[in-house]
C-alpha atoms as a PDB file:
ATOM      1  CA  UNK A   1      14.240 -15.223  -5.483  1.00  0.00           C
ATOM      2  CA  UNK A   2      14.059 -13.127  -2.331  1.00  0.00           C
ATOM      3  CA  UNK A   3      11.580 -14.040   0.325  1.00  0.00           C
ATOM      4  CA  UNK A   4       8.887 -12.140   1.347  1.00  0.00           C
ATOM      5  CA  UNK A   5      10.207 -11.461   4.424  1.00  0.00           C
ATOM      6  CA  UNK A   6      13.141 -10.614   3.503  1.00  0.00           C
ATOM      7  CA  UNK A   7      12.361  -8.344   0.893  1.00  0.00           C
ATOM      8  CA  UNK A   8      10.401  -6.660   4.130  1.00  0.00           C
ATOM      9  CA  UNK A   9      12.956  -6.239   5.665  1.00  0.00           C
ATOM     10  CA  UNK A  10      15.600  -5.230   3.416  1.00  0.00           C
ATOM     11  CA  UNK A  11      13.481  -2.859   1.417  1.00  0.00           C
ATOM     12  CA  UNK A  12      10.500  -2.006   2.807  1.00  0.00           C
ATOM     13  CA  UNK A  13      11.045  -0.936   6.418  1.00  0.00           C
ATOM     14  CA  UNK A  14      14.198   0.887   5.787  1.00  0.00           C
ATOM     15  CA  UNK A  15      12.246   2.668   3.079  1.00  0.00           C
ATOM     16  CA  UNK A  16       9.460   3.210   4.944  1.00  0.00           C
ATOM     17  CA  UNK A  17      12.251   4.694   7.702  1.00  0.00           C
ATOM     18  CA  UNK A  18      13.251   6.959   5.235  1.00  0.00           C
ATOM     19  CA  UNK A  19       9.810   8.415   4.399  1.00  0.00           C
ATOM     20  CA  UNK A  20       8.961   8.973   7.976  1.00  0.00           C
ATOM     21  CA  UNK A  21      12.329  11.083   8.635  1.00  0.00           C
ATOM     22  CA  UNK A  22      11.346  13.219   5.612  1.00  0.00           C
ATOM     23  CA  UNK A  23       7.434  12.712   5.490  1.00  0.00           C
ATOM     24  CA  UNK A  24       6.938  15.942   3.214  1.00  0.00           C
ATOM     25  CA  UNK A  25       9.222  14.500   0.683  1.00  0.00           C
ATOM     26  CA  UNK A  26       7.384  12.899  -2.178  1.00  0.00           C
ATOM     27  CA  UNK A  27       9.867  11.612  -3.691  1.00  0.00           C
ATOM     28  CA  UNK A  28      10.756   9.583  -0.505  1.00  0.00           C
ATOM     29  CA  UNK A  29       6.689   8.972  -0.796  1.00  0.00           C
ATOM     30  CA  UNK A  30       6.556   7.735  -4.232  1.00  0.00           C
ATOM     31  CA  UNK A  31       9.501   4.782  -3.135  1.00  0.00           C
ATOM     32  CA  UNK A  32       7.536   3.757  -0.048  1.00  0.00           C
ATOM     33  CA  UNK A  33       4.430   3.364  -1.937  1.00  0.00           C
ATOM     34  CA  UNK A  34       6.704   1.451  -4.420  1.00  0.00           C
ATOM     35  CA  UNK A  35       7.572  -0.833  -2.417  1.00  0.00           C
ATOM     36  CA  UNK A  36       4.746  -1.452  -0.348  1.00  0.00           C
ATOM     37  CA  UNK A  37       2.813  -2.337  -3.898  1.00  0.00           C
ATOM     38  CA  UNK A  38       5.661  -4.587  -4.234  1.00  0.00           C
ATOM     39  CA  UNK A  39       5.528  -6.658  -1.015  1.00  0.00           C
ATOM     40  CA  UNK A  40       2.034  -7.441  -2.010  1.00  0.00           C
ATOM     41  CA  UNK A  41       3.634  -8.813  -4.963  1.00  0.00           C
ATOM     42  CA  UNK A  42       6.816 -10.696  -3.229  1.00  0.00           C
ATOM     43  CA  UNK A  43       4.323 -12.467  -0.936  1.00  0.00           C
ATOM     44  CA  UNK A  44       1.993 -14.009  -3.977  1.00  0.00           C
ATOM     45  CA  UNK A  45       5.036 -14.741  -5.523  1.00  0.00           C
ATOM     46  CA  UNK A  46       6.419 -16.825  -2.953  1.00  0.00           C
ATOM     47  CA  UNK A  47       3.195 -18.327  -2.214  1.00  0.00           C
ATOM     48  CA  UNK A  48       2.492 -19.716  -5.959  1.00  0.00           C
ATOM     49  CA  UNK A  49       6.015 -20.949  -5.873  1.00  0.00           C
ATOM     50  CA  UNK A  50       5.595 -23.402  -3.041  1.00  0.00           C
ATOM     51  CA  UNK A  51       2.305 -24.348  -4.335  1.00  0.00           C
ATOM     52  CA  UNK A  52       0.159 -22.089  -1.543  1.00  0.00           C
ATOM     53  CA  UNK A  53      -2.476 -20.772  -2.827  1.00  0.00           C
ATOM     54  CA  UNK A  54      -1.905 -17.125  -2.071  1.00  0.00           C
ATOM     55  CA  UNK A  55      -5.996 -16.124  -2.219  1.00  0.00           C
ATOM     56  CA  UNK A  56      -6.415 -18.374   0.624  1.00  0.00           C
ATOM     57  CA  UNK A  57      -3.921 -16.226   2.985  1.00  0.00           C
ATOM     58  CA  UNK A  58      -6.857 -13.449   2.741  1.00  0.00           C
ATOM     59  CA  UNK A  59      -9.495 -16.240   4.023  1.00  0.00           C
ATOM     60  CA  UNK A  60     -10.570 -16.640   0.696  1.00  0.00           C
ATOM     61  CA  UNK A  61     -13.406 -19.205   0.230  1.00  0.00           C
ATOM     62  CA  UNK A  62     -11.791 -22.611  -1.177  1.00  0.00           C
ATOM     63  CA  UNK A  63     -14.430 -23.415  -4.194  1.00  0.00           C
ATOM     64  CA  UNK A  64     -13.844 -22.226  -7.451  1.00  0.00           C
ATOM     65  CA  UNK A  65     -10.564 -20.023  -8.320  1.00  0.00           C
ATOM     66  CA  UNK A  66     -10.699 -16.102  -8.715  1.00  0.00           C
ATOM     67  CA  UNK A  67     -11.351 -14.979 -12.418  1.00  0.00           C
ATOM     68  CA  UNK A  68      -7.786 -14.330 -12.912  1.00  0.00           C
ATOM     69  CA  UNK A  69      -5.672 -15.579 -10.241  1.00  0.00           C
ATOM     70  CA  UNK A  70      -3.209 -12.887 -10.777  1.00  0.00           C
ATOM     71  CA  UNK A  71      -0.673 -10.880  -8.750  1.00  0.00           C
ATOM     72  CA  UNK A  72      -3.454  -7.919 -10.125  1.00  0.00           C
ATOM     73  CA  UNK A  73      -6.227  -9.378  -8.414  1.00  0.00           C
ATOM     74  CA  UNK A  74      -4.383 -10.731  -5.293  1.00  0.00           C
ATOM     75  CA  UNK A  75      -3.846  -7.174  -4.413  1.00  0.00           C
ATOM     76  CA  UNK A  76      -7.078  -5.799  -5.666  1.00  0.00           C
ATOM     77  CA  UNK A  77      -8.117  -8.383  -3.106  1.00  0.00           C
ATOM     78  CA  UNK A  78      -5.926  -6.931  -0.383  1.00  0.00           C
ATOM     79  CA  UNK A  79      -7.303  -4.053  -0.644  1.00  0.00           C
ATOM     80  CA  UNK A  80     -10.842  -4.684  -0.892  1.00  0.00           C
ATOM     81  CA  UNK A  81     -10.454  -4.893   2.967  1.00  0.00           C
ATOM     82  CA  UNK A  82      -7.329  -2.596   3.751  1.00  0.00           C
ATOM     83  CA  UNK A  83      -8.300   0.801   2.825  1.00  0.00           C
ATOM     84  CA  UNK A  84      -4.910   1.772   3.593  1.00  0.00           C
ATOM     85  CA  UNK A  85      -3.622  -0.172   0.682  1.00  0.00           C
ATOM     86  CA  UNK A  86      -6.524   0.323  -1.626  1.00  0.00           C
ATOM     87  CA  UNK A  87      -5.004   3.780  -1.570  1.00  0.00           C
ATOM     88  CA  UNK A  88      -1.458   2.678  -1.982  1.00  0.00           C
ATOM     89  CA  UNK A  89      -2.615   0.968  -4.737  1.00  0.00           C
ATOM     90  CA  UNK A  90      -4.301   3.264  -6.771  1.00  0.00           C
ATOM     91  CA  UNK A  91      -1.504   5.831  -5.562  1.00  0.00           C
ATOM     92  CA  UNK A  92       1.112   3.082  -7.301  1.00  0.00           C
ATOM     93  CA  UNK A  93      -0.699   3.136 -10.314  1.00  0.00           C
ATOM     94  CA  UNK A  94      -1.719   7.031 -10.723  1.00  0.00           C
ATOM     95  CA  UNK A  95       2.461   7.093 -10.352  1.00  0.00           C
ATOM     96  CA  UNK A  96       3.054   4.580 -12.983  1.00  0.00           C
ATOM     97  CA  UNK A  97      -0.196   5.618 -15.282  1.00  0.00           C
ATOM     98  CA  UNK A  98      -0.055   9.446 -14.690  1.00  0.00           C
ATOM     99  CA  UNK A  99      -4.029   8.993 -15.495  1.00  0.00           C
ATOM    100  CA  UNK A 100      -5.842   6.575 -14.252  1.00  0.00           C
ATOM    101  CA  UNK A 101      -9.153   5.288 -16.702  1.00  0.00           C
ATOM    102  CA  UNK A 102     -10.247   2.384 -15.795  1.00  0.00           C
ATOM    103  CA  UNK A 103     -11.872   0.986 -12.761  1.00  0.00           C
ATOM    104  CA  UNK A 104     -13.254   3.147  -9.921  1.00  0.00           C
ATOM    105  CA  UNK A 105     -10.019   4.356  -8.056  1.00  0.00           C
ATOM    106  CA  UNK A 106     -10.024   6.691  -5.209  1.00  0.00           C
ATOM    107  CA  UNK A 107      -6.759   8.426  -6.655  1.00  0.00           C
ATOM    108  CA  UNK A 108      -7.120   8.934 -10.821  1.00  0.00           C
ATOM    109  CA  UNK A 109      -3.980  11.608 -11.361  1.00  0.00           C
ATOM    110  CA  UNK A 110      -0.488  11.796 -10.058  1.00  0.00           C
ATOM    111  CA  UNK A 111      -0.710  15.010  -9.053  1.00  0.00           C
ATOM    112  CA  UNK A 112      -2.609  14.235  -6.431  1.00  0.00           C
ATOM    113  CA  UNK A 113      -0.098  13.069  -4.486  1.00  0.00           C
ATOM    114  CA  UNK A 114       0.929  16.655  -2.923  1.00  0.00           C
ATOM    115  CA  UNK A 115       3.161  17.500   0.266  1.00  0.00           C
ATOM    116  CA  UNK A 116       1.597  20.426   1.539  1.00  0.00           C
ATOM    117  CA  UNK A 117       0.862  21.831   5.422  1.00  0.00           C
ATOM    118  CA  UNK A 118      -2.494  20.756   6.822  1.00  0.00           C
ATOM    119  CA  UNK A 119      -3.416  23.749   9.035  1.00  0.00           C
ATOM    120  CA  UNK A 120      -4.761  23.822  12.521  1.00  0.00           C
ATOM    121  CA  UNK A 121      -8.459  22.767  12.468  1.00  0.00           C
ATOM    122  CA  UNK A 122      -7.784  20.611   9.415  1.00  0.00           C
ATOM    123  CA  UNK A 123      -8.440  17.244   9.630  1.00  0.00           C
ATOM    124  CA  UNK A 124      -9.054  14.739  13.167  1.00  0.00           C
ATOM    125  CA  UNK A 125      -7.554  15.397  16.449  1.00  0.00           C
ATOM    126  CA  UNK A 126      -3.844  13.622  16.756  1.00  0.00           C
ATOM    127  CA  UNK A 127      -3.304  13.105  12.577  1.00  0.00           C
ATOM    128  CA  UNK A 128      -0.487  14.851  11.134  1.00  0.00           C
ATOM    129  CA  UNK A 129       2.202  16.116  12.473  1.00  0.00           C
ATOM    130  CA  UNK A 130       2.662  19.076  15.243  1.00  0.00           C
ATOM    131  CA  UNK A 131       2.166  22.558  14.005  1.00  0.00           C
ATOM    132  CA  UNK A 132       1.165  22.199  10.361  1.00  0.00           C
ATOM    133  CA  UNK A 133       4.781  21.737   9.165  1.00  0.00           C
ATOM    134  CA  UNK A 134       4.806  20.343   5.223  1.00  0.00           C
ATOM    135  CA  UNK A 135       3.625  16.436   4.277  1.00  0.00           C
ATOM    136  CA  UNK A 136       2.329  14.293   2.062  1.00  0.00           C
ATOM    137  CA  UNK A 137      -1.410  14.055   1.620  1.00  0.00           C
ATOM    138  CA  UNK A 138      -3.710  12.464  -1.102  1.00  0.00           C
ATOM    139  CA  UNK A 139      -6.194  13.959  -2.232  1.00  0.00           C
ATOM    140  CA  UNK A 140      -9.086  11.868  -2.782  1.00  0.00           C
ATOM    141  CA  UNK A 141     -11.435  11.912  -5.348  1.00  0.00           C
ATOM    142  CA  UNK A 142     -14.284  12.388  -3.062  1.00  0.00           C
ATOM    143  CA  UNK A 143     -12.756  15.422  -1.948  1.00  0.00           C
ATOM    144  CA  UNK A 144     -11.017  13.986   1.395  1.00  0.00           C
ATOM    145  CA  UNK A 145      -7.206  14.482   1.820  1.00  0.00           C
ATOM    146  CA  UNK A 146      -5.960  11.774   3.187  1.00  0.00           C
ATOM    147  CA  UNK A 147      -2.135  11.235   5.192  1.00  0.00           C
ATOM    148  CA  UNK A 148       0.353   9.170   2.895  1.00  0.00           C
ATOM    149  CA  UNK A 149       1.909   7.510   5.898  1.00  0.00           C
ATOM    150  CA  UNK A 150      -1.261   6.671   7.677  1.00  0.00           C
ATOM    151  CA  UNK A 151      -2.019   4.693   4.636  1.00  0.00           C
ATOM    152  CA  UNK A 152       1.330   3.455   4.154  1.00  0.00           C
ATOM    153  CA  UNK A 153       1.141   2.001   8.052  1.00  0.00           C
ATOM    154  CA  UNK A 154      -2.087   0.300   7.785  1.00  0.00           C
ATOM    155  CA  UNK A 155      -1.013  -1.303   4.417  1.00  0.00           C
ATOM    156  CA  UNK A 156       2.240  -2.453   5.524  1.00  0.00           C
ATOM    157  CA  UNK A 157       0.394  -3.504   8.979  1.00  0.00           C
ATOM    158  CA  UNK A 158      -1.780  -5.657   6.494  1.00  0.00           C
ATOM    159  CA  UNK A 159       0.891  -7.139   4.173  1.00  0.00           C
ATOM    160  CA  UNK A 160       3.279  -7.997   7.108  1.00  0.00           C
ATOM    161  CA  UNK A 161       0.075 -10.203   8.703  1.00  0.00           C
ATOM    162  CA  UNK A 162       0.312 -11.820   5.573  1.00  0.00           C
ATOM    163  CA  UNK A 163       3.973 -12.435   5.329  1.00  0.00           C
ATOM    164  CA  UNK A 164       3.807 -13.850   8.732  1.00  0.00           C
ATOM    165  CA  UNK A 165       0.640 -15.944   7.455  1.00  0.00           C
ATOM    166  CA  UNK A 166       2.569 -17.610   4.597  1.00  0.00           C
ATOM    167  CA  UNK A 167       6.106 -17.585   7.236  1.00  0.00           C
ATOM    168  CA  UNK A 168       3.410 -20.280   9.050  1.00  0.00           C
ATOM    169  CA  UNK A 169       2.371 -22.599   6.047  1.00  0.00           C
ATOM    170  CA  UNK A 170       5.789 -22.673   4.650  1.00  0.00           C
ATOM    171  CA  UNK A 171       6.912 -23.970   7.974  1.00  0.00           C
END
């Protein structure tokens, strides 16, 4: 099995490389959220199988276990606290799903993964890039469109704390 690390850095910053050179792409999109989802899941993997216990990499309090100690809830977990990934999340899953139904996800169709300009005027000072050129947004149930890569940054920020968390028990 790969490492998490490795599978970092063999898959997900060259993808993520290749989304930021073409950021209105959404097909490039769709792979980065990929795998991003899937670091979260390289990292519990590699955890369980030298007998960490991944939950306690996200300063997870030591009595009792979660209901299901999953690779499902470990990243539900994640992203109770990285909104960034909470949207990468439910942006993996709208992709996979086409619907989403259950839960209370920020993201419940595909489609609402869009690359599209933002126009002056739209959105905070310094987001997006110069002169309103074509990228990726999501559009958020609550009626906020949000930048793809922003979220993609924060959530790989997040997950590569984590891989150098679990770099530090293994050693």
């Amino acid at each position: 099995m790969t490492d998490a690390s490795q599978f970092d850095r063999e898959m997900v910053v060259p993808t993520l490389a290749e989304f930021a050179a073409e950021f209105s792409c959404v097909r490039r999109a769709f792979l980065a959220v990929m795998v991003v989802d899937a670091l979260a899941a390289q990292i519990y993997a590699q955890a369980v199988e030298n007998n960490i216990n991944p939950f306690k990499l996200l300063g997870w309090n030591e009595e009792g276990d979660p209901a299901k100690p999953d690779d499902s809830s470990f990243r539900h977990r994640i992203a109770e606290n990285c909104t960034g990934f909470r949207i990468i999340l439910d942006v993996a899953k709208a992709n996979k799903h086409a619907i989403l139904t259950r839960g209370k996800p920020l993201i419940n169709r595909s489609d609402q993964i869009v690359s599209k300009p933002k126009r002056f005027g739209l959105g905070s000072y310094g987001e997006g890039r110069y002169g309103g050129v074509d990228q990726v947004v999501v559009q958020i149930e609550i009626g906020e469109e949000v930048y793809l890569d922003h979220q993609l940054l924060e959530a790989h920020d997040t997950l590569s704390n984590l891989v150098a968390l679990l770099k530090q028990r293994l050693a």
